[in-house]
PDB file of N, CA and C in Angstrom:
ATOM      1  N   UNK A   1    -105.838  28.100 -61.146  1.00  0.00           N
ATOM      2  CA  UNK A   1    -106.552  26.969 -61.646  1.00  0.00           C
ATOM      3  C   UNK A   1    -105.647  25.744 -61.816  1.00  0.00           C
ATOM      4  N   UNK A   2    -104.828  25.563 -60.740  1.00  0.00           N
ATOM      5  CA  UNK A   2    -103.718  24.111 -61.149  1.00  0.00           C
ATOM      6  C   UNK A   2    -104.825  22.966 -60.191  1.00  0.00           C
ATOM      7  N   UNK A   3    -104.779  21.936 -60.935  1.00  0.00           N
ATOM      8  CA  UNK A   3    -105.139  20.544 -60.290  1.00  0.00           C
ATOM      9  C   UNK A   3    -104.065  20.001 -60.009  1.00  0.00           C
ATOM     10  N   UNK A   4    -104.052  19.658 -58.803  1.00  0.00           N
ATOM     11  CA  UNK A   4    -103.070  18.371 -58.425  1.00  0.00           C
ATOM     12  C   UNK A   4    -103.699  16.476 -58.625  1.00  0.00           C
ATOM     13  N   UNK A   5    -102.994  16.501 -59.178  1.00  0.00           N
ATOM     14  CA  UNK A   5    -103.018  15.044 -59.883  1.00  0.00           C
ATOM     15  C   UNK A   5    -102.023  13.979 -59.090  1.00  0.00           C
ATOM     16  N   UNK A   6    -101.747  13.016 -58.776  1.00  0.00           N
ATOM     17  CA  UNK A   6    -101.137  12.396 -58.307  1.00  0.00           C
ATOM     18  C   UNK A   6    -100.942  11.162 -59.483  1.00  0.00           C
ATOM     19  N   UNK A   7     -99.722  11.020 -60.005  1.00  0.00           N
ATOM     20  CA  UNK A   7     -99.903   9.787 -60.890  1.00  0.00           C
ATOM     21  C   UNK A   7     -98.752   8.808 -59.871  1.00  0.00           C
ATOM     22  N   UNK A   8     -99.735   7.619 -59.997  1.00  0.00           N
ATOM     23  CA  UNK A   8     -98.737   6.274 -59.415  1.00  0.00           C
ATOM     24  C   UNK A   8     -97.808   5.491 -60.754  1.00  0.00           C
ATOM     25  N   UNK A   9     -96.726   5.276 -60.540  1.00  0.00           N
ATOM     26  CA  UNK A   9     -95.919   4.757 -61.396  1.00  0.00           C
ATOM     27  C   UNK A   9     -95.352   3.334 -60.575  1.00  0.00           C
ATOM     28  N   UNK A  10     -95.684   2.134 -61.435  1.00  0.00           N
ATOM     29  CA  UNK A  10     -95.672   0.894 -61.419  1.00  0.00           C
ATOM     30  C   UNK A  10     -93.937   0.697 -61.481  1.00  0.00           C
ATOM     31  N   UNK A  11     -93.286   0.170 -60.436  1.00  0.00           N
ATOM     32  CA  UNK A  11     -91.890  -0.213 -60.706  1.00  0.00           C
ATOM     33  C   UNK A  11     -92.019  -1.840 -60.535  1.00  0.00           C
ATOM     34  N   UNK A  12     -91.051  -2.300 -61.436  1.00  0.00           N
ATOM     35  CA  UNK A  12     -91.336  -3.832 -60.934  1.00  0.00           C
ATOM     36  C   UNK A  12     -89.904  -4.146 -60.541  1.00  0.00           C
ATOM     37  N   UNK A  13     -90.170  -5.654 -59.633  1.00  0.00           N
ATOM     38  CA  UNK A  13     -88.876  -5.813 -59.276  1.00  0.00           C
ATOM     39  C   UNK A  13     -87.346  -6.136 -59.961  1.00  0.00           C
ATOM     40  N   UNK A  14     -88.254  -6.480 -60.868  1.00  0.00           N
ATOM     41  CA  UNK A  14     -86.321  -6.541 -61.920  1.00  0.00           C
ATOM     42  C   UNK A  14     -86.081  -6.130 -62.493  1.00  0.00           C
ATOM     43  N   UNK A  15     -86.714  -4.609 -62.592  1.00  0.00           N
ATOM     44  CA  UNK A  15     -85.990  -3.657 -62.604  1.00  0.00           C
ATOM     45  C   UNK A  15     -84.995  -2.643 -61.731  1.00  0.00           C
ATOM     46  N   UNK A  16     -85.641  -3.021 -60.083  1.00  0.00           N
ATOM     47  CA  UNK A  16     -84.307  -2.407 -59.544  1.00  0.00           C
ATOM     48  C   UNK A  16     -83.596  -3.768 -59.134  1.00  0.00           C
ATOM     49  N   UNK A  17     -82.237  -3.327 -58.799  1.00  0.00           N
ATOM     50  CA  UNK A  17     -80.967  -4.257 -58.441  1.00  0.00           C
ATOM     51  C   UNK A  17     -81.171  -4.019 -56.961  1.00  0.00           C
ATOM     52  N   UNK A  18     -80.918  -4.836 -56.178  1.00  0.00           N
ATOM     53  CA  UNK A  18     -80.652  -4.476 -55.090  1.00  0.00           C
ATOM     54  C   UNK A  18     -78.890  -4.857 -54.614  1.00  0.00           C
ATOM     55  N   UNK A  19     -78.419  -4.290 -53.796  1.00  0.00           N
ATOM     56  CA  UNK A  19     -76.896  -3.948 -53.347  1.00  0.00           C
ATOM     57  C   UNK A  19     -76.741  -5.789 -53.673  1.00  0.00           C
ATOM     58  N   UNK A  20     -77.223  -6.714 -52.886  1.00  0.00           N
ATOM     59  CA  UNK A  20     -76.669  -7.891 -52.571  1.00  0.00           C
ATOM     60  C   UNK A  20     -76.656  -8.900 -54.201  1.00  0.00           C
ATOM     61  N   UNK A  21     -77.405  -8.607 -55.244  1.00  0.00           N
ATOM     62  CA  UNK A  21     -77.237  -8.594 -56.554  1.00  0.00           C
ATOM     63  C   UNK A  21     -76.119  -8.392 -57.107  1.00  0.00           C
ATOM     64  N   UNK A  22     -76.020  -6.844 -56.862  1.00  0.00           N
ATOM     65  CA  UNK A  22     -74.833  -6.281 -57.255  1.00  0.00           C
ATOM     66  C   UNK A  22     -73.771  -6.757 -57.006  1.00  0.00           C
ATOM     67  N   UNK A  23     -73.620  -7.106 -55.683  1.00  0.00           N
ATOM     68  CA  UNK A  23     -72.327  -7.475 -55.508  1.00  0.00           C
ATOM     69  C   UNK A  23     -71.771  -9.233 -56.164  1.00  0.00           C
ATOM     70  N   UNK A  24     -73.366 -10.017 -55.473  1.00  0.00           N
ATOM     71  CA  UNK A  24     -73.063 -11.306 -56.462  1.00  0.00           C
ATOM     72  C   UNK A  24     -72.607 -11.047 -57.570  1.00  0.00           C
ATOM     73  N   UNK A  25     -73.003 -10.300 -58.923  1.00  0.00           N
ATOM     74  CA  UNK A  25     -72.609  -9.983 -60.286  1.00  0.00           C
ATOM     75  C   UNK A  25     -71.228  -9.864 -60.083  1.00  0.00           C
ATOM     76  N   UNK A  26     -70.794  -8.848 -59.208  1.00  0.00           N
ATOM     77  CA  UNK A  26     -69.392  -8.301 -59.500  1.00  0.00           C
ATOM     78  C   UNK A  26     -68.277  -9.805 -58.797  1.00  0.00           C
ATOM     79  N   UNK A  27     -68.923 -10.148 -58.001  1.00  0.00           N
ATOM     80  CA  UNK A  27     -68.058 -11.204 -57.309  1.00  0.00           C
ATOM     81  C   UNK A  27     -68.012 -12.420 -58.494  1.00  0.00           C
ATOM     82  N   UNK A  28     -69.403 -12.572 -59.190  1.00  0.00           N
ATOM     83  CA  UNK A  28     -69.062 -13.731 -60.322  1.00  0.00           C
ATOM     84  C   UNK A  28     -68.519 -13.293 -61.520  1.00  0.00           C
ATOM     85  N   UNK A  29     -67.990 -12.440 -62.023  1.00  0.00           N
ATOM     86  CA  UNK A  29     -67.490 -11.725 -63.154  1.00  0.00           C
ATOM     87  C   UNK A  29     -65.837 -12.448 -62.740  1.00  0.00           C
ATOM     88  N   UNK A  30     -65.247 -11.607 -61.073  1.00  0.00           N
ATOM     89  CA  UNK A  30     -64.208 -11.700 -60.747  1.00  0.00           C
ATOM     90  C   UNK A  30     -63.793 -12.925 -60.779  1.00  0.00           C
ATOM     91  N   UNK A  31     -64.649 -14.523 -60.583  1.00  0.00           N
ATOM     92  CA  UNK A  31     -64.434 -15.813 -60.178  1.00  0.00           C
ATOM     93  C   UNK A  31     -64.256 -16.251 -61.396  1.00  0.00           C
ATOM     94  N   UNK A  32     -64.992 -15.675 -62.373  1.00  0.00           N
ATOM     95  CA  UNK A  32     -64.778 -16.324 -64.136  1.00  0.00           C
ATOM     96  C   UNK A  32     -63.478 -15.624 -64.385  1.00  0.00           C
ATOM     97  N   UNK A  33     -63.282 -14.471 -64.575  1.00  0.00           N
ATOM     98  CA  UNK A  33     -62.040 -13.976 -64.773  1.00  0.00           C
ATOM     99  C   UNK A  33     -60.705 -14.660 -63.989  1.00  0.00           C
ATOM    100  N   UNK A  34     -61.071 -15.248 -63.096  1.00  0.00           N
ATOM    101  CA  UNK A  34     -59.798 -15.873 -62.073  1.00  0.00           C
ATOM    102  C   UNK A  34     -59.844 -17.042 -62.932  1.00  0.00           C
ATOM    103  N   UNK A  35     -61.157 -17.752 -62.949  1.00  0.00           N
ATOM    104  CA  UNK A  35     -61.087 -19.171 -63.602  1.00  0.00           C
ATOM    105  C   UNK A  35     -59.931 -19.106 -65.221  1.00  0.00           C
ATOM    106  N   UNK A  36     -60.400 -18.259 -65.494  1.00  0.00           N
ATOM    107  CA  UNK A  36     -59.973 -18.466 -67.045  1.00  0.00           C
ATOM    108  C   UNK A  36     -58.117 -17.875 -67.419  1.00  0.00           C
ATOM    109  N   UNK A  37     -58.136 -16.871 -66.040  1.00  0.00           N
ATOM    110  CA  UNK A  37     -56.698 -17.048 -65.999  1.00  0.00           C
ATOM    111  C   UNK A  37     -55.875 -18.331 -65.627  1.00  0.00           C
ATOM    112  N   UNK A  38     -56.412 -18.887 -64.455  1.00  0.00           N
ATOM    113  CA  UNK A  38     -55.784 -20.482 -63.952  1.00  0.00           C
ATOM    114  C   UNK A  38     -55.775 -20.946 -65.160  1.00  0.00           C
ATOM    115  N   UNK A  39     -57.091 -21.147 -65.926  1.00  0.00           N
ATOM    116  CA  UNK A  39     -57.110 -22.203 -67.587  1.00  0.00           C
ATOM    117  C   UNK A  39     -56.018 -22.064 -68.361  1.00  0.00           C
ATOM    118  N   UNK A  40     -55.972 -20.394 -68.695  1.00  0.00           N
ATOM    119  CA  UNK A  40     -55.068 -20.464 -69.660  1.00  0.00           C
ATOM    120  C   UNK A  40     -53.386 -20.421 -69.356  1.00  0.00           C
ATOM    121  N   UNK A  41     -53.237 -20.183 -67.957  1.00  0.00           N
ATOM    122  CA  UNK A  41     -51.922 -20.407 -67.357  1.00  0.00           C
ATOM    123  C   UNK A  41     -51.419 -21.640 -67.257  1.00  0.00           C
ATOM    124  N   UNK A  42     -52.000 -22.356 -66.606  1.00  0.00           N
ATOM    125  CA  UNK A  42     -51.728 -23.947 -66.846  1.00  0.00           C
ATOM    126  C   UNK A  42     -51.821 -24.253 -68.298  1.00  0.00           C
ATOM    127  N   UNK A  43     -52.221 -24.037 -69.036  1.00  0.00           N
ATOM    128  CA  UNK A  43     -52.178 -24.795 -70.887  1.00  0.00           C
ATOM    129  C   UNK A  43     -51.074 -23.857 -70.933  1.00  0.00           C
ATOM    130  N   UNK A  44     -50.285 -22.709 -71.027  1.00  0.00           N
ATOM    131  CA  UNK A  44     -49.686 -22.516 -71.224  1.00  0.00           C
ATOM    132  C   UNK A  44     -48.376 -23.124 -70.977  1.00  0.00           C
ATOM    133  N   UNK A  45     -48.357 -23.397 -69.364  1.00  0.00           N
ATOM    134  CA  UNK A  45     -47.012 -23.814 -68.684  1.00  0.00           C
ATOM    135  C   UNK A  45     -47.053 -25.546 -69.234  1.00  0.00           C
ATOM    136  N   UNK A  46     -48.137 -26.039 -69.274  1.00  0.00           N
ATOM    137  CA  UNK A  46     -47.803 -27.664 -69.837  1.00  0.00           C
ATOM    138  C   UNK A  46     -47.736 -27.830 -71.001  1.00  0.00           C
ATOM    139  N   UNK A  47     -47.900 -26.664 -72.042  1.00  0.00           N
ATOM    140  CA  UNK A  47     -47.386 -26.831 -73.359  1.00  0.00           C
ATOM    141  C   UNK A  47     -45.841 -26.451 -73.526  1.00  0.00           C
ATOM    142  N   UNK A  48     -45.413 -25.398 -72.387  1.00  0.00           N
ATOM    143  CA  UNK A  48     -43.950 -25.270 -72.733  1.00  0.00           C
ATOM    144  C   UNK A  48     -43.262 -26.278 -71.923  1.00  0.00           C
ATOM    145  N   UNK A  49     -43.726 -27.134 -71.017  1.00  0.00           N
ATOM    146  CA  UNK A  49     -43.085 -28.603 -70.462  1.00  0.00           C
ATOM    147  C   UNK A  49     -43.318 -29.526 -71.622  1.00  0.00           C
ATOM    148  N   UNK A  50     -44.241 -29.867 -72.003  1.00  0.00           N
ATOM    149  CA  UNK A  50     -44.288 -30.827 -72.778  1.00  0.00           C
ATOM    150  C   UNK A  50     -43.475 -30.730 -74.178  1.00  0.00           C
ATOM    151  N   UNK A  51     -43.244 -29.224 -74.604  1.00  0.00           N
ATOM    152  CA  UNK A  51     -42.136 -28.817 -75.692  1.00  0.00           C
ATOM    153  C   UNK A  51     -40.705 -29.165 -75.276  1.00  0.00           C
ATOM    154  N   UNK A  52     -40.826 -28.964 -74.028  1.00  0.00           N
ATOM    155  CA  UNK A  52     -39.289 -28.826 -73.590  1.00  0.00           C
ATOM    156  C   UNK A  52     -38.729 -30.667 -73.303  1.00  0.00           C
ATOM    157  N   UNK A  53     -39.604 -31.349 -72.740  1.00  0.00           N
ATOM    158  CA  UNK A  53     -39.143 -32.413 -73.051  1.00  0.00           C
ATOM    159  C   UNK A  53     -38.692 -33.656 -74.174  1.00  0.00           C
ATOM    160  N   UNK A  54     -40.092 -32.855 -75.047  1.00  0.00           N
ATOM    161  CA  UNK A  54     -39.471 -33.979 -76.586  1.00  0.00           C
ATOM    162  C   UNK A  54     -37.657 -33.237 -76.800  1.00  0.00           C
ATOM    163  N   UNK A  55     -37.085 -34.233 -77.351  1.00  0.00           N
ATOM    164  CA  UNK A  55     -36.126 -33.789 -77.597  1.00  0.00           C
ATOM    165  C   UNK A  55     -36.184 -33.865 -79.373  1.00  0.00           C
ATOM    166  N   UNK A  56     -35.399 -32.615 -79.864  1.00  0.00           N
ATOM    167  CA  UNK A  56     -35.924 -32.487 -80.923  1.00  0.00           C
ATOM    168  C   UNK A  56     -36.749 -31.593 -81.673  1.00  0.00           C
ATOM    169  N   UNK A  57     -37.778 -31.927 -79.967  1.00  0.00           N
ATOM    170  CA  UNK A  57     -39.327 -31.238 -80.649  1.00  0.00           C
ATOM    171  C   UNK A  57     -39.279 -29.639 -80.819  1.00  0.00           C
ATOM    172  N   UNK A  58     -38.290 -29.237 -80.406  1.00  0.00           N
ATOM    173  CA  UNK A  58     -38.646 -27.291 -80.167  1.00  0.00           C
ATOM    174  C   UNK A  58     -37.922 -27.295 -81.882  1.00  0.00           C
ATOM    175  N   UNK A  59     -38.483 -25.667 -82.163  1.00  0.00           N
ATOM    176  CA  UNK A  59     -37.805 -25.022 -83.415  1.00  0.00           C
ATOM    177  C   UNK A  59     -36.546 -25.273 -83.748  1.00  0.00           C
ATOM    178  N   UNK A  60     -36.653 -25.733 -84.869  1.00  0.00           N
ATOM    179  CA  UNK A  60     -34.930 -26.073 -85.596  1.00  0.00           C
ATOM    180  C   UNK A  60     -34.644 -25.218 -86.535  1.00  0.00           C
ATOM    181  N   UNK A  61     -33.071 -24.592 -86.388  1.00  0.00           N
ATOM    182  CA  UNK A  61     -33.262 -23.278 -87.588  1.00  0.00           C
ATOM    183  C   UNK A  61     -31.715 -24.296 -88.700  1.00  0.00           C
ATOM    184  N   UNK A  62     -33.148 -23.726 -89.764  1.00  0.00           N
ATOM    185  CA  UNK A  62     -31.800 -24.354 -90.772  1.00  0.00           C
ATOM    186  C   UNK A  62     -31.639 -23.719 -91.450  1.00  0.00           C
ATOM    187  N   UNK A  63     -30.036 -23.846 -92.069  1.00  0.00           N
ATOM    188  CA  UNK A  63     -29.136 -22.451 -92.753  1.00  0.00           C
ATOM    189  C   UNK A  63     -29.883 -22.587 -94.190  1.00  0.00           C
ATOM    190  N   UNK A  64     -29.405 -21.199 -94.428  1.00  0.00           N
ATOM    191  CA  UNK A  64     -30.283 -21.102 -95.833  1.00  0.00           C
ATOM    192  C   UNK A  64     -29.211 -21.259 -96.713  1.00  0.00           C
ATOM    193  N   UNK A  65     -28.154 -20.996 -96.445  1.00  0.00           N
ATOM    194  CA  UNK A  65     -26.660 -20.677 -97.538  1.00  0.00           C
ATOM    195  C   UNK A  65     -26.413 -22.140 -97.863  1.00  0.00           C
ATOM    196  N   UNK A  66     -26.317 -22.442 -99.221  1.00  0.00           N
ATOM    197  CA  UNK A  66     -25.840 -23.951 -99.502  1.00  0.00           C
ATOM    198  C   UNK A  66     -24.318 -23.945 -99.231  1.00  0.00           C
ATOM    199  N   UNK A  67     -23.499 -22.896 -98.744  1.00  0.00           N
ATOM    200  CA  UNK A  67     -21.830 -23.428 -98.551  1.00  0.00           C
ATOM    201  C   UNK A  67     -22.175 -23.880 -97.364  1.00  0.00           C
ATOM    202  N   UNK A  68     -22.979 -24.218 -96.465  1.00  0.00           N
ATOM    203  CA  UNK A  68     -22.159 -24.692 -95.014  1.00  0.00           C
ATOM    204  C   UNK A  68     -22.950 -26.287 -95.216  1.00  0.00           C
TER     205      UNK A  68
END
């Protein structure tokens, strides 16, 4: 006594990914991640130029001992 039933199940499209999605995602993840290394590499390297040229401007260590 089994009935066969057939149930249709509704997929919609954004729910699947398709490959060429996928790969856009992964390719724009990689382009932000590149971006933000260039960003913070350059602020880095023109803050230690711009330190290095004041004169003066880098860390000054001063003695703590009052004999010298």
């Amino acid at each position: 006594m089994s009935k066969s039933r057939t149930h249709t199940y509704i997929t919609y499209r954004s729910c699947v990914l398709s490959v060429n999605e996928e790969k856009l995602s992964v390719l724009g993840f990689e382009v932000i991640m590149m971006g933000l290394l260039i960003v913070s590499g350059s602020a880095i390297y023109f803050r230690k130029r711009r330190a290095a040229a004041v004169p003066g401007g880098g860390p000054v260590r001063l003695p703590t001992n009052s004999q010298f």
